[in-house]
N, C-alpha and C. Protein backbone atom coordinates (compact mmCIF):
# COMPACT_ATOMS: atom_id res chain seq x y z
N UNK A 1 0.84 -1.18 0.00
CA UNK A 1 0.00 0.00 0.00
C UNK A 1 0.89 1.25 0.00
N UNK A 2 0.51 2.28 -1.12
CA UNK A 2 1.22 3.64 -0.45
C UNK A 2 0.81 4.27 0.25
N UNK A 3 1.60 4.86 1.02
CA UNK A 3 1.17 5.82 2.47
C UNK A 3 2.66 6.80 2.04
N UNK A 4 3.48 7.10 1.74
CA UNK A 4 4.09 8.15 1.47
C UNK A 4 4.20 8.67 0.39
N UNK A 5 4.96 9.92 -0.04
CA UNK A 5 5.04 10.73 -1.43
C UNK A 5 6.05 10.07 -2.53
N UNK A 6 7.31 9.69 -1.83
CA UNK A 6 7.63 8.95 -2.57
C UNK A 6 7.76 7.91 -3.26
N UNK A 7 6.81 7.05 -2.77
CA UNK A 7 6.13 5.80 -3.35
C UNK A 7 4.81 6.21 -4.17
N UNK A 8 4.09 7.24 -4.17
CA UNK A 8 3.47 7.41 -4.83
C UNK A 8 4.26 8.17 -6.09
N UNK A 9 4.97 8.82 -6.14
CA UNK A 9 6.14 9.48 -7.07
C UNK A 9 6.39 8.30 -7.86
N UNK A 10 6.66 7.33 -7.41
CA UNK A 10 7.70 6.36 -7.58
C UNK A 10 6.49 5.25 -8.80
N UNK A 11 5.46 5.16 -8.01
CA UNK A 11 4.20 4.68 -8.46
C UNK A 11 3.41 5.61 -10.26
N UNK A 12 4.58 6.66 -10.69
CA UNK A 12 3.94 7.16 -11.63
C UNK A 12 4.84 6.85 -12.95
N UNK A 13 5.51 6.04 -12.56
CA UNK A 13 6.32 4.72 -13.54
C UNK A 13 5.35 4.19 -14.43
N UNK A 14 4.39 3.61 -13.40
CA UNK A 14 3.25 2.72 -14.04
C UNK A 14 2.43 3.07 -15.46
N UNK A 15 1.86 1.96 -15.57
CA UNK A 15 0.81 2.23 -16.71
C UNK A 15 -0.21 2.92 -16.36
N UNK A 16 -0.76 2.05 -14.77
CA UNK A 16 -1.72 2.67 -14.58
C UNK A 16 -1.96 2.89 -12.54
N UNK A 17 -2.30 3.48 -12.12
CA UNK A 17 -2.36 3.35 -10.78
C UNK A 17 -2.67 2.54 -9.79
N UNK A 18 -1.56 2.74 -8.83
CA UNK A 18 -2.05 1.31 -8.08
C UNK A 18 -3.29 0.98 -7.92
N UNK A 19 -3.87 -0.34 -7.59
CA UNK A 19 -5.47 -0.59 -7.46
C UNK A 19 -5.78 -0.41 -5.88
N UNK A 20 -5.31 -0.32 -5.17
CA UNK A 20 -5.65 0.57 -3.60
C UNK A 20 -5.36 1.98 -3.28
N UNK A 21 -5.25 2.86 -4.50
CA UNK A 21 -5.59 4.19 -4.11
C UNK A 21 -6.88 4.52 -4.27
N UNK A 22 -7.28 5.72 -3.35
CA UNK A 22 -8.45 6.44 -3.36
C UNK A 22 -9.03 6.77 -4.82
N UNK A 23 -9.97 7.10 -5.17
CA UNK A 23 -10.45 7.85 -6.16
C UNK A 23 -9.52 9.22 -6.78
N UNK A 24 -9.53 10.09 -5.11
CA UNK A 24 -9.10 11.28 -5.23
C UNK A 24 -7.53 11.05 -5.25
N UNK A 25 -6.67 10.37 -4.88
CA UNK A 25 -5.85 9.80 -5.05
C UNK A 25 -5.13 9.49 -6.55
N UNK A 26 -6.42 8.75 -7.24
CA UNK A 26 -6.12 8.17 -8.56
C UNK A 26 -5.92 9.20 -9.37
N UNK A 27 -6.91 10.58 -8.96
CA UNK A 27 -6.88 11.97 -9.92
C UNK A 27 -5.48 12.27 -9.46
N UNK A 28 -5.13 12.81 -8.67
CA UNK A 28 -3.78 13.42 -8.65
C UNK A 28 -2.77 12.93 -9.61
N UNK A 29 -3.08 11.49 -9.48
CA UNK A 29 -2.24 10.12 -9.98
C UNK A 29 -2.31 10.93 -11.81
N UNK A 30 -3.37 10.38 -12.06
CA UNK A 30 -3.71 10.82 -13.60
C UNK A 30 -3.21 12.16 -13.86
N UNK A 31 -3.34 13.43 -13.18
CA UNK A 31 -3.18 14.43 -13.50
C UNK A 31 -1.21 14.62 -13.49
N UNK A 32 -0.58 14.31 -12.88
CA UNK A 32 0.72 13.89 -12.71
C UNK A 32 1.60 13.69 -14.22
N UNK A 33 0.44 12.53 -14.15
CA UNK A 33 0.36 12.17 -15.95
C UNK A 33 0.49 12.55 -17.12
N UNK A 34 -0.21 13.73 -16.68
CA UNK A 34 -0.53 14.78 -17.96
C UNK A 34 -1.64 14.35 -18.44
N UNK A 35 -2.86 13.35 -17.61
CA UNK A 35 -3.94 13.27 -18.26
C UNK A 35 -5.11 13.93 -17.44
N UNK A 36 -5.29 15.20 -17.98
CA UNK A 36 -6.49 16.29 -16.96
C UNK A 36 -7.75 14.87 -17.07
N UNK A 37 -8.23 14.68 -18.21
CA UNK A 37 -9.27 14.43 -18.50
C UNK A 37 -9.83 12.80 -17.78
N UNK A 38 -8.79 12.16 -17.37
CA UNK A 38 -9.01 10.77 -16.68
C UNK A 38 -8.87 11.80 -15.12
N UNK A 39 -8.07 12.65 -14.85
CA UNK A 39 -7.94 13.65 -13.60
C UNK A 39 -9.42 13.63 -12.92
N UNK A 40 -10.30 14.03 -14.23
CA UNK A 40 -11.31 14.96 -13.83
C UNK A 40 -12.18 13.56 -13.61
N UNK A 41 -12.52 13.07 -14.22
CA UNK A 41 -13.60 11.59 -14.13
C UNK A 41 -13.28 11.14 -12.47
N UNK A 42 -12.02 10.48 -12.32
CA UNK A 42 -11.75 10.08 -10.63
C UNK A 42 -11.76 10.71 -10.02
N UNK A 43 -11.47 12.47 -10.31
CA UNK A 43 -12.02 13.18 -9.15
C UNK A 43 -13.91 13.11 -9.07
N UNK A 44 -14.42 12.91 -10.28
CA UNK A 44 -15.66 13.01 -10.16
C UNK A 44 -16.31 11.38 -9.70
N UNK A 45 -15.85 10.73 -9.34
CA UNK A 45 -15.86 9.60 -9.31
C UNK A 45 -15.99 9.42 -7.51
N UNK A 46 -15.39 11.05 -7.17
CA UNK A 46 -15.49 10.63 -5.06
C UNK A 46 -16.07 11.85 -4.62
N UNK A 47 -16.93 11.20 -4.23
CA UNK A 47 -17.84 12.32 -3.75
C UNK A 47 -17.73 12.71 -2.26
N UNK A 48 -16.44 12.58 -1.50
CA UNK A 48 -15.66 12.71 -0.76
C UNK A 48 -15.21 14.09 -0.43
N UNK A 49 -15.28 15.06 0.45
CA UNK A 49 -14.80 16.31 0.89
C UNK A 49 -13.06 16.12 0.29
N UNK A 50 -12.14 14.92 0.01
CA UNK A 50 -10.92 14.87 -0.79
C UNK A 50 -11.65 15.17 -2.18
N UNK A 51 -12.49 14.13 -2.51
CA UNK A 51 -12.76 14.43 -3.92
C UNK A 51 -12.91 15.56 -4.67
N UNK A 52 -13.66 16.21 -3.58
CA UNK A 52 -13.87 17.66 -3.73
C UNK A 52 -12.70 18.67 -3.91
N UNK A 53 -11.93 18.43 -3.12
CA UNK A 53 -10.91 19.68 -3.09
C UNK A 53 -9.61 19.52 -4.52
N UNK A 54 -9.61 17.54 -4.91
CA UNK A 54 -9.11 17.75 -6.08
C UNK A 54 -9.53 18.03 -6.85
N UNK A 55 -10.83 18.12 -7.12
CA UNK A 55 -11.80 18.35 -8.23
C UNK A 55 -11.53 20.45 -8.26
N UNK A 56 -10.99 20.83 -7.08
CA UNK A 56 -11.25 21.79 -7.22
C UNK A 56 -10.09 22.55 -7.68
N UNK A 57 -8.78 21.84 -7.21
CA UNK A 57 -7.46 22.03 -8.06
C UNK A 57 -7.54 21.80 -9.23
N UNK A 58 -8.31 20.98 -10.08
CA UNK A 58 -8.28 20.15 -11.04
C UNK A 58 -8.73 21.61 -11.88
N UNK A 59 -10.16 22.12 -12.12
CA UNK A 59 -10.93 23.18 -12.11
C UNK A 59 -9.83 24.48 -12.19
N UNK A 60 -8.94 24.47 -11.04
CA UNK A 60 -8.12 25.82 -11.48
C UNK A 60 -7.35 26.06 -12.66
N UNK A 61 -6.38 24.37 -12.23
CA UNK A 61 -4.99 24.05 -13.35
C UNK A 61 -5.93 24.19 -14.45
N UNK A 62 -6.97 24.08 -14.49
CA UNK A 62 -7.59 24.46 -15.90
C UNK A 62 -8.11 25.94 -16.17
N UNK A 63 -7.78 26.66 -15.87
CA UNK A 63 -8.44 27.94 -15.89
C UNK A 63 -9.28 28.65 -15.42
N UNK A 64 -10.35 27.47 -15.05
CA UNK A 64 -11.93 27.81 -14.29
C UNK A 64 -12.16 27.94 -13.42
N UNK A 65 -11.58 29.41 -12.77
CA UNK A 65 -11.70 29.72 -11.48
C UNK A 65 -13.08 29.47 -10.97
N UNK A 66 -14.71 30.09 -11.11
CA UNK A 66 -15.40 30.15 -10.53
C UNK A 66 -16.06 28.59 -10.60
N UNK A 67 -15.50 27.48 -11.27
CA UNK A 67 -15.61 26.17 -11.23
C UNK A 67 -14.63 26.17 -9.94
N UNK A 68 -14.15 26.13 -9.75
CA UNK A 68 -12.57 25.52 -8.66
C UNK A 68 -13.29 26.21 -7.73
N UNK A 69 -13.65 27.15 -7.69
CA UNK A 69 -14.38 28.15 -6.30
C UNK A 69 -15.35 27.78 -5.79
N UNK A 70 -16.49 27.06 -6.72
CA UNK A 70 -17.73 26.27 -6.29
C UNK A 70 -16.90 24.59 -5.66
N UNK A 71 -15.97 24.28 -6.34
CA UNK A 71 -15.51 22.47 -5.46
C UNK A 71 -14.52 23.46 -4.17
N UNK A 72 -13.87 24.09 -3.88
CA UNK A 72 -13.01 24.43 -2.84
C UNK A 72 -14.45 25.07 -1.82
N UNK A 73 -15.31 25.31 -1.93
CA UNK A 73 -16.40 25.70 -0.93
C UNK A 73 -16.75 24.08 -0.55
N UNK A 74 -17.34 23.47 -1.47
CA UNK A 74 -17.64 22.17 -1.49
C UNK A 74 -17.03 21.30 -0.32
N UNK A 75 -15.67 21.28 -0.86
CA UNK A 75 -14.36 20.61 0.23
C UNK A 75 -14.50 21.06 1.24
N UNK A 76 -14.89 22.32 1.81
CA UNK A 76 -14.43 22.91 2.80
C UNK A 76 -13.04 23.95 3.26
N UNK A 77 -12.52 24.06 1.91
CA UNK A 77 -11.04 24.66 1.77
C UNK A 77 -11.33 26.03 1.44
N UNK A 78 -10.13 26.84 1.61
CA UNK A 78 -9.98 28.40 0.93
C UNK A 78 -9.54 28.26 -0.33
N UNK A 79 -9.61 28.81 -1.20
CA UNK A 79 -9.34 28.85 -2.57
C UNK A 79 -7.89 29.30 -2.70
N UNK A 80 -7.12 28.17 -2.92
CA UNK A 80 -5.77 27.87 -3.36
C UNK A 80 -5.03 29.72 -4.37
N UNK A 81 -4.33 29.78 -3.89
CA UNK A 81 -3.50 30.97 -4.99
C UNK A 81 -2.12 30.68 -5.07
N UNK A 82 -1.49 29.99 -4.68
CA UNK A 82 -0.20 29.75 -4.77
C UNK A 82 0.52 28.74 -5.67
N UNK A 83 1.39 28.40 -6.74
CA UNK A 83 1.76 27.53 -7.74
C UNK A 83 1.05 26.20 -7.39
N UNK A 84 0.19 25.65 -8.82
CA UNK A 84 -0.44 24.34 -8.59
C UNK A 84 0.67 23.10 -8.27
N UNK A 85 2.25 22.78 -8.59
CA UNK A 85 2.66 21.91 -8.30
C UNK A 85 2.70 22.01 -6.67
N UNK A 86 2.66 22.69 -5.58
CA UNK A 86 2.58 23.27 -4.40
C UNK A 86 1.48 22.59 -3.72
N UNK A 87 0.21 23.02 -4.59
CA UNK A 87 -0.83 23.04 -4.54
C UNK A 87 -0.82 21.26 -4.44
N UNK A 88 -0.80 20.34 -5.63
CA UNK A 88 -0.83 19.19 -5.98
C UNK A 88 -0.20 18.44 -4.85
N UNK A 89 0.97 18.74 -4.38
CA UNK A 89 1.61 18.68 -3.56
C UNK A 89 0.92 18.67 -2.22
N UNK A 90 0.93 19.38 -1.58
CA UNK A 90 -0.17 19.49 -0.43
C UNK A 90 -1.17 18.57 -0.31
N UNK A 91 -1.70 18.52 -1.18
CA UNK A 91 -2.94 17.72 -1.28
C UNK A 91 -2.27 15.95 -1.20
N UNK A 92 -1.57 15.76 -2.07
CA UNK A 92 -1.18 14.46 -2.33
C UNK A 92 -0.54 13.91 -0.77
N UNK A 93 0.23 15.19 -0.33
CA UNK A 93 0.77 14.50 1.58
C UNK A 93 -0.48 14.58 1.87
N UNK A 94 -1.79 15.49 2.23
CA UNK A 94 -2.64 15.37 3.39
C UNK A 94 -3.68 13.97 2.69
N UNK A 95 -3.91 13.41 1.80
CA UNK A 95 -4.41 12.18 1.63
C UNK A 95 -3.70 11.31 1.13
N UNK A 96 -2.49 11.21 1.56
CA UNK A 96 -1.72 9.88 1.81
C UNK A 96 -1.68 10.14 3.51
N UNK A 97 -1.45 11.26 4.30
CA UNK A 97 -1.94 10.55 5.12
C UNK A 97 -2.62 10.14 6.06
N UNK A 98 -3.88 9.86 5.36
CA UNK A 98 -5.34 9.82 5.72
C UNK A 98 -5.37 8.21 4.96
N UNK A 99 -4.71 7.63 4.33
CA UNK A 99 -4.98 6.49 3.62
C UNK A 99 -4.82 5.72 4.88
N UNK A 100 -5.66 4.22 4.58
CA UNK A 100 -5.52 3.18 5.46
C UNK A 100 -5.05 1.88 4.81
């Protein structure tokens, strides 16, 4: 199982993501990738206060602030302003470690 950053780092070797990550997890995973569009499905895929807040990074790195502003209310978060790898970052430590 991953539970740290660098195994999930390490984990973007793959074809495809491990099969015991989260949903919201798997988006980061995909987006890493360079694939927004599988990003956006697994974030939409967890309907999870995580799900939410990637869905809401997801939404910025794309341009659409007042999209990203409606999922970061959603989550429960303040609306991110600082570089998205930062951003991606953050997120990827506080639900790894929340994983079980």
């Amino acid at each position: 199982m991953i539970r740290d950053i660098e195994s999930f780092r390490a984990s973007l070797q793959g074809d495809t993501p491990p099969p015991d990550l989260s949903d919201a997890l798997k988006a980061l995973w995909y987006d890493a990738r360079g694939d927004w569009n599988a990003a956006h499905r697994a974030a939409q895929d967890d309907d999870s206060l995580d799900g939410a807040w990637v869905h809401a990074y997801l939404h910025r790195k794309e341009g659409d602030l007042a999209n990203a502003g409606y999922w970061y209310r959603q989550a429960g978060r303040p609306v991110a302003s600082g570089p998205l790898d930062a951003e991606w970052l953050q997120i990827a430590r506080a639900l790894l470690a929340t994983e079980d």
